[in-house]
Protein backbone atom coordinates (compact mmCIF):
# COMPACT_ATOMS: atom_id res chain seq x y z
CA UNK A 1 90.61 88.16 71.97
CA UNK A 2 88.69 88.17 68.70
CA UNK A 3 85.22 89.17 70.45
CA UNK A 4 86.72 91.86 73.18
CA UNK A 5 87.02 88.57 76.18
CA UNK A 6 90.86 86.93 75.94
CA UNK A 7 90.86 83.47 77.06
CA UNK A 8 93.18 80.25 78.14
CA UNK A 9 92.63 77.50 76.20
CA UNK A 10 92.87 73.57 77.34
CA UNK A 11 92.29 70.39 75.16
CA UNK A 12 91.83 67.71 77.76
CA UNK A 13 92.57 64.22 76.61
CA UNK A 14 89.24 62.61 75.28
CA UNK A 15 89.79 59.65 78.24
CA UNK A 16 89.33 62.54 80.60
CA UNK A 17 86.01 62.57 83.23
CA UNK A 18 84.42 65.84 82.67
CA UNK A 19 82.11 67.42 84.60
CA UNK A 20 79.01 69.08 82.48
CA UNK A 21 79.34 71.10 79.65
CA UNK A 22 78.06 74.63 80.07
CA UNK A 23 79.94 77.72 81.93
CA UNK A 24 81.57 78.03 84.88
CA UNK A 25 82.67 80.52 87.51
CA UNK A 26 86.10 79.53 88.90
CA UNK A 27 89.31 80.42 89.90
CA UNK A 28 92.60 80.22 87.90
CA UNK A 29 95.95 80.04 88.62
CA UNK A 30 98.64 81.02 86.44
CA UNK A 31 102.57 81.62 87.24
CA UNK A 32 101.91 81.78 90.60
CA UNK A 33 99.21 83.68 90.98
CA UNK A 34 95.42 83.48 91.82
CA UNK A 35 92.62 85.15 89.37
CA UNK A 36 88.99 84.89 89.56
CA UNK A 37 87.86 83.70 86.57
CA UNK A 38 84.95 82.55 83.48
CA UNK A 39 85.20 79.31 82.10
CA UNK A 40 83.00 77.13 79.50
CA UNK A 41 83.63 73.45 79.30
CA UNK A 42 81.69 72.18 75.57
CA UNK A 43 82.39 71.94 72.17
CA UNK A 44 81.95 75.77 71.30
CA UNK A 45 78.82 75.05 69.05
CA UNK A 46 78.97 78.93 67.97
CA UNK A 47 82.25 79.15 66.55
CA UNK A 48 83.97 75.90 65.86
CA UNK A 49 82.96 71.63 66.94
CA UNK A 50 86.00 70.04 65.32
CA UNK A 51 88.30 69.96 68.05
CA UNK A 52 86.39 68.47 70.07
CA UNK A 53 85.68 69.13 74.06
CA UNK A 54 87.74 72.77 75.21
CA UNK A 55 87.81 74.30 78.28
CA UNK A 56 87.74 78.11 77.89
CA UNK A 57 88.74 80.44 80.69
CA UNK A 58 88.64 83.97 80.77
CA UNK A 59 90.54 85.47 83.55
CA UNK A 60 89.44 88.46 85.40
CA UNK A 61 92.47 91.57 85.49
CA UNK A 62 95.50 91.01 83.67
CA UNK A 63 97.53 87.77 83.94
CA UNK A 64 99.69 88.95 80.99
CA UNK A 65 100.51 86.36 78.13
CA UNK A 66 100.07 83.07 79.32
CA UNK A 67 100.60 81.21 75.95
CA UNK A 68 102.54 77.93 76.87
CA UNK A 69 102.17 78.82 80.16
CA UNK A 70 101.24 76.33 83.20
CA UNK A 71 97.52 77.05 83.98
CA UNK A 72 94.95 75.43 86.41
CA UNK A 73 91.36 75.93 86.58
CA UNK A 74 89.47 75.40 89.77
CA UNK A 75 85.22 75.20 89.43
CA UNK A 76 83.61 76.85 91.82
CA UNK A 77 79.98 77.30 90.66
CA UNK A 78 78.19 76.25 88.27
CA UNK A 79 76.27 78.92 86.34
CA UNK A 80 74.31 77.62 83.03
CA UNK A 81 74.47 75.21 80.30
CA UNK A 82 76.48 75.55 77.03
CA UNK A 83 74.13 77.59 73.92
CA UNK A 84 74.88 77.70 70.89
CA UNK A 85 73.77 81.46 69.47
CA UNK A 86 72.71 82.64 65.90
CA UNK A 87 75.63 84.85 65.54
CA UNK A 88 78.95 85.94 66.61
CA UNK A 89 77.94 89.28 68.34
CA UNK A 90 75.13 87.40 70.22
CA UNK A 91 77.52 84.91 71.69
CA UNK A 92 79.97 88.31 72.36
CA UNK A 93 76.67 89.87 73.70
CA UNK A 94 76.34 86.59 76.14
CA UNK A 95 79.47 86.38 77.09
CA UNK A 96 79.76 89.91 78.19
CA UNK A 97 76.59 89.38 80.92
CA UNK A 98 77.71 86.39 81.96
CA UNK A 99 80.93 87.97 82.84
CA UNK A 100 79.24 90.67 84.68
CA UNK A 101 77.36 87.98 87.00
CA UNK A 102 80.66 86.42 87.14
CA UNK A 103 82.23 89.45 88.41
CA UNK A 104 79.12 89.66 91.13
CA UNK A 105 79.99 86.51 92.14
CA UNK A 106 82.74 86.96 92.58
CA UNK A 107 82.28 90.44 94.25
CA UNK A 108 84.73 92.08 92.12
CA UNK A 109 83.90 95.63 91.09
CA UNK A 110 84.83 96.40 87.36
């Protein structure tokens, strides 16, 4: 929410097999429902490495609040690695094209 791209959160448990860090486009599933969908696996070098690995999904139209809400993530394609940028805009900057490629992907028109 904080730079204009919402996202689902998930903490896996550090036993876990992960595939590489870096972003993803993939398809989420939340209260029953389908979404296309954005999604970096890493330690989020740009804004915070204390928590350790997150995977962070943004999902394309509006799946509402989904706060303690059941949510899968299925990867589809792998896209590039994780970056870590100089500032917060440039990582908002980033995140906006990947979306659009996502989108393309995808084939959804925004």
């Amino acid at each position: 929410r904080t730079y204009g791209i919402p996202t689902v959160n998930f903490y896996p448990e550090k036993k876990k097999v992960l595939p590489p860090k870096g972003v993803y486009f993939t398809k989420g599933y939340a209260e029953g429902k389908e979404y296309h969908a954005m999604t970096n696996i890493g330690l989020r070098p740009s804004v915070e490495e204390k928590k350790g690995v997150n995977l962070e999904s943004y999902f394309f139209g509006d799946p509402g609040e989904l706060y303690a809400k059941i949510c899968t993530i299925r990867l589809c394609h792998y896209f590039r690695p994780e970056m870590k940028f100089s500032s917060v805009s440039e990582l908002a900057d980033r995140l906006k094209e990947d979306r659009k490629y996502c989108a393309e992907y995808f084939g959804i028109n925004r």
